[in-house]
C-alpha atoms as a PDB file:
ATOM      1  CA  UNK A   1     -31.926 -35.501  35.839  1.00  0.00           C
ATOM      2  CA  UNK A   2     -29.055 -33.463  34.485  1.00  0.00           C
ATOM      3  CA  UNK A   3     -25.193 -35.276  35.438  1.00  0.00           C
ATOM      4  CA  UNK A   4     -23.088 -31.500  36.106  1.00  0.00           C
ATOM      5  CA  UNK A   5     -19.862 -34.052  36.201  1.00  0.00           C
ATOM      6  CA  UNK A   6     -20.652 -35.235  32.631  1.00  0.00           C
ATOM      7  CA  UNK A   7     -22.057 -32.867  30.956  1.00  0.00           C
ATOM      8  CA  UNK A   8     -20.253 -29.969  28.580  1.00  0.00           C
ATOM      9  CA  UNK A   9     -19.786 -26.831  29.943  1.00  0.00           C
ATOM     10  CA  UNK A  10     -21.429 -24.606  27.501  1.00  0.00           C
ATOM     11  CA  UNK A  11     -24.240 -26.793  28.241  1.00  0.00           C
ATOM     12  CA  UNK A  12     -27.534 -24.714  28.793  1.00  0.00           C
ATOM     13  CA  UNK A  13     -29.661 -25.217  31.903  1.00  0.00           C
ATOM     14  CA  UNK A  14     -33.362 -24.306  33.088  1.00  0.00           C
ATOM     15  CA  UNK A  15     -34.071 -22.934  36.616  1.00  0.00           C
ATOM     16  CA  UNK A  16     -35.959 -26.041  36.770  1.00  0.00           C
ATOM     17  CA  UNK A  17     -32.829 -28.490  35.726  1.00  0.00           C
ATOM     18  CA  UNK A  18     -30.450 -26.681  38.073  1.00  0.00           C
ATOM     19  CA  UNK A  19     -32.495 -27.102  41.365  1.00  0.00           C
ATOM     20  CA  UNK A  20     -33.201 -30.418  40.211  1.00  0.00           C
ATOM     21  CA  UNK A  21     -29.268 -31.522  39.818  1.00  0.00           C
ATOM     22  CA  UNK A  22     -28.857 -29.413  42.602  1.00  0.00           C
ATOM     23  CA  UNK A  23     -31.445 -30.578  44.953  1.00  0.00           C
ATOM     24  CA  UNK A  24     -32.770 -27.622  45.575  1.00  0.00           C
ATOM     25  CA  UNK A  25     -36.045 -25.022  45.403  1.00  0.00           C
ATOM     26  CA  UNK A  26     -36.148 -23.257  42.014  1.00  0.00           C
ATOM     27  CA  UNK A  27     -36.365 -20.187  44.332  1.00  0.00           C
ATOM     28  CA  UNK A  28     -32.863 -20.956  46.269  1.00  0.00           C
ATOM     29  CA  UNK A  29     -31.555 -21.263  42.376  1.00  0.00           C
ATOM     30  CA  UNK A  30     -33.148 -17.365  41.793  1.00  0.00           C
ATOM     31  CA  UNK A  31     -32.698 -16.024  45.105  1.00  0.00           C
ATOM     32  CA  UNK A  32     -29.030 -17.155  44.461  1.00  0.00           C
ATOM     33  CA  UNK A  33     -28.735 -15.065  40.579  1.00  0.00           C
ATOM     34  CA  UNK A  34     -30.350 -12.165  42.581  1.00  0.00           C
ATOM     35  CA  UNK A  35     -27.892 -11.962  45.252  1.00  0.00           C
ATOM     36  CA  UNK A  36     -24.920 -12.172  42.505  1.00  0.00           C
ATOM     37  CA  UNK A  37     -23.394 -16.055  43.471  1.00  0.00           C
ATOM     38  CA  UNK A  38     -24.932 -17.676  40.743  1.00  0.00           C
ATOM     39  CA  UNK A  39     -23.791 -16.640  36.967  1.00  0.00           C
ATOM     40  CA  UNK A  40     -27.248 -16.537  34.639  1.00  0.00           C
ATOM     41  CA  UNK A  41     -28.361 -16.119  31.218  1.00  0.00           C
ATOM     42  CA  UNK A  42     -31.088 -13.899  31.743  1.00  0.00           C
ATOM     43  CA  UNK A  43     -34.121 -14.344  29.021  1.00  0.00           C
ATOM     44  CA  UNK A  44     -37.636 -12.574  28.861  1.00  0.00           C
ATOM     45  CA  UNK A  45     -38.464 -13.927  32.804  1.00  0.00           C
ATOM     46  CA  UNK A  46     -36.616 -16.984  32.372  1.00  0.00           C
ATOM     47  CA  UNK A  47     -32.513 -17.791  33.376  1.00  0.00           C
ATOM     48  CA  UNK A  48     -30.141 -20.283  31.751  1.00  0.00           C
ATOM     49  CA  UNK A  49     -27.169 -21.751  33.021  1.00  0.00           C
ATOM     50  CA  UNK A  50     -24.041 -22.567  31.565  1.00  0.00           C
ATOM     51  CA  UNK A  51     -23.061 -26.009  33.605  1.00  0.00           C
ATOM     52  CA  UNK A  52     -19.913 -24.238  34.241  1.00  0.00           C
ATOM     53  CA  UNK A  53     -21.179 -21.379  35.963  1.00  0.00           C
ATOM     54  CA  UNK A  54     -22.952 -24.226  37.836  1.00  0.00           C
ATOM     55  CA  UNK A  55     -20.037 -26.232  38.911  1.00  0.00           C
ATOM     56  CA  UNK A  56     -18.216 -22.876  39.870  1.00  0.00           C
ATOM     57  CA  UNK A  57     -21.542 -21.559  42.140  1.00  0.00           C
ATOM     58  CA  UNK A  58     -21.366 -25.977  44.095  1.00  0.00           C
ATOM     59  CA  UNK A  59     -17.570 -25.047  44.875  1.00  0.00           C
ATOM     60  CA  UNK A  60     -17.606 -21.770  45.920  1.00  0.00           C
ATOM     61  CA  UNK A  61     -20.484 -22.428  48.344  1.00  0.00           C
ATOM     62  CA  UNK A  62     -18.845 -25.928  49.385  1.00  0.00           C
ATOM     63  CA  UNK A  63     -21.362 -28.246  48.139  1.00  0.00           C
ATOM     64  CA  UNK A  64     -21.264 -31.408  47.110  1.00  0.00           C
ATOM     65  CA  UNK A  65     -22.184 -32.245  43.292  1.00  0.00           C
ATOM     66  CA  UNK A  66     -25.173 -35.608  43.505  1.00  0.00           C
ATOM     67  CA  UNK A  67     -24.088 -38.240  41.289  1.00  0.00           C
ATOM     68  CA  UNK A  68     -26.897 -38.905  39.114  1.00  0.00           C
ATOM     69  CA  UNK A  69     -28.791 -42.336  40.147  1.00  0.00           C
ATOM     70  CA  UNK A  70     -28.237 -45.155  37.583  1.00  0.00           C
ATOM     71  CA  UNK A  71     -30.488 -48.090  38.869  1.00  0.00           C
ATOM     72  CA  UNK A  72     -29.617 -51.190  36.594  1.00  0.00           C
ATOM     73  CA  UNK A  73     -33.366 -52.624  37.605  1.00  0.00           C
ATOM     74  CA  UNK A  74     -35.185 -49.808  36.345  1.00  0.00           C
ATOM     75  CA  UNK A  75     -34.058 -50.289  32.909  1.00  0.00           C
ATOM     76  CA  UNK A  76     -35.639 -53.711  33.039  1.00  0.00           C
ATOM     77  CA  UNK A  77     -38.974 -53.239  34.259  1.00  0.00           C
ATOM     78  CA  UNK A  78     -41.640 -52.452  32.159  1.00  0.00           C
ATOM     79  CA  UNK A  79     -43.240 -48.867  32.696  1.00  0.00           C
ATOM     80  CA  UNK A  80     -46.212 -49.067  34.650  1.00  0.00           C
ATOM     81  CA  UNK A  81     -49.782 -48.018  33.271  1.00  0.00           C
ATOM     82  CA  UNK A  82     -51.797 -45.788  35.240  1.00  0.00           C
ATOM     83  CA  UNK A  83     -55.573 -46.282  33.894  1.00  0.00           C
ATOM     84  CA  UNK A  84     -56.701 -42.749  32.237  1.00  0.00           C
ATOM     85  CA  UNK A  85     -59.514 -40.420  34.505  1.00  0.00           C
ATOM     86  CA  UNK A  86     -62.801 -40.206  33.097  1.00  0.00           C
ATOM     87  CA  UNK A  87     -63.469 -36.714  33.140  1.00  0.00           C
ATOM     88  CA  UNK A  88     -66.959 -35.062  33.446  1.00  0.00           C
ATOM     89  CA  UNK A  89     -68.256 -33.468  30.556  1.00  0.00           C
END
């Protein structure tokens, strides 16, 4: 997950990677470019974010940024394997 209160603000972000700092729906990200409180790159049916504009749209609505999650365990347990499907052929 992306840290807004670390990262540089010419930093570009995905619809996907703003919701996701954001904790929201990739929709409430669009829906909120569409009705004008949320500065975007617009691409070929894709938006990017500066993290600026970002950090502007979480104060101006009143929100609160999420501190990213740093669990110290995590980093010490070994990934898990998940056996692979056998598919039909």
């Amino acid at each position: 997950m992306i840290d807004l209160a670390t990262c540089s603000d010419f930093q570009l972000l995905s619809t996907a990677e703003v919701a996701g700092a954001l904790r929201i729906s990739q929709g409430a990200v669009r829906k909120a470019v569409r009705d004008g409180r949320l500065a975007a790159i617009g691409g070929f049916r894709v938006f990017y974010f500066s993290a600026r504009s970002v950090r502007a749209f979480v104060q101006a609505n009143g929100m609160i940024l999420p501190q990213a999650s740093t669990q110290s365990g995590d980093a010490e347990r070994p990934p898990v394997e998940t056996p692979a499907m056998d598919m039909p052929r």
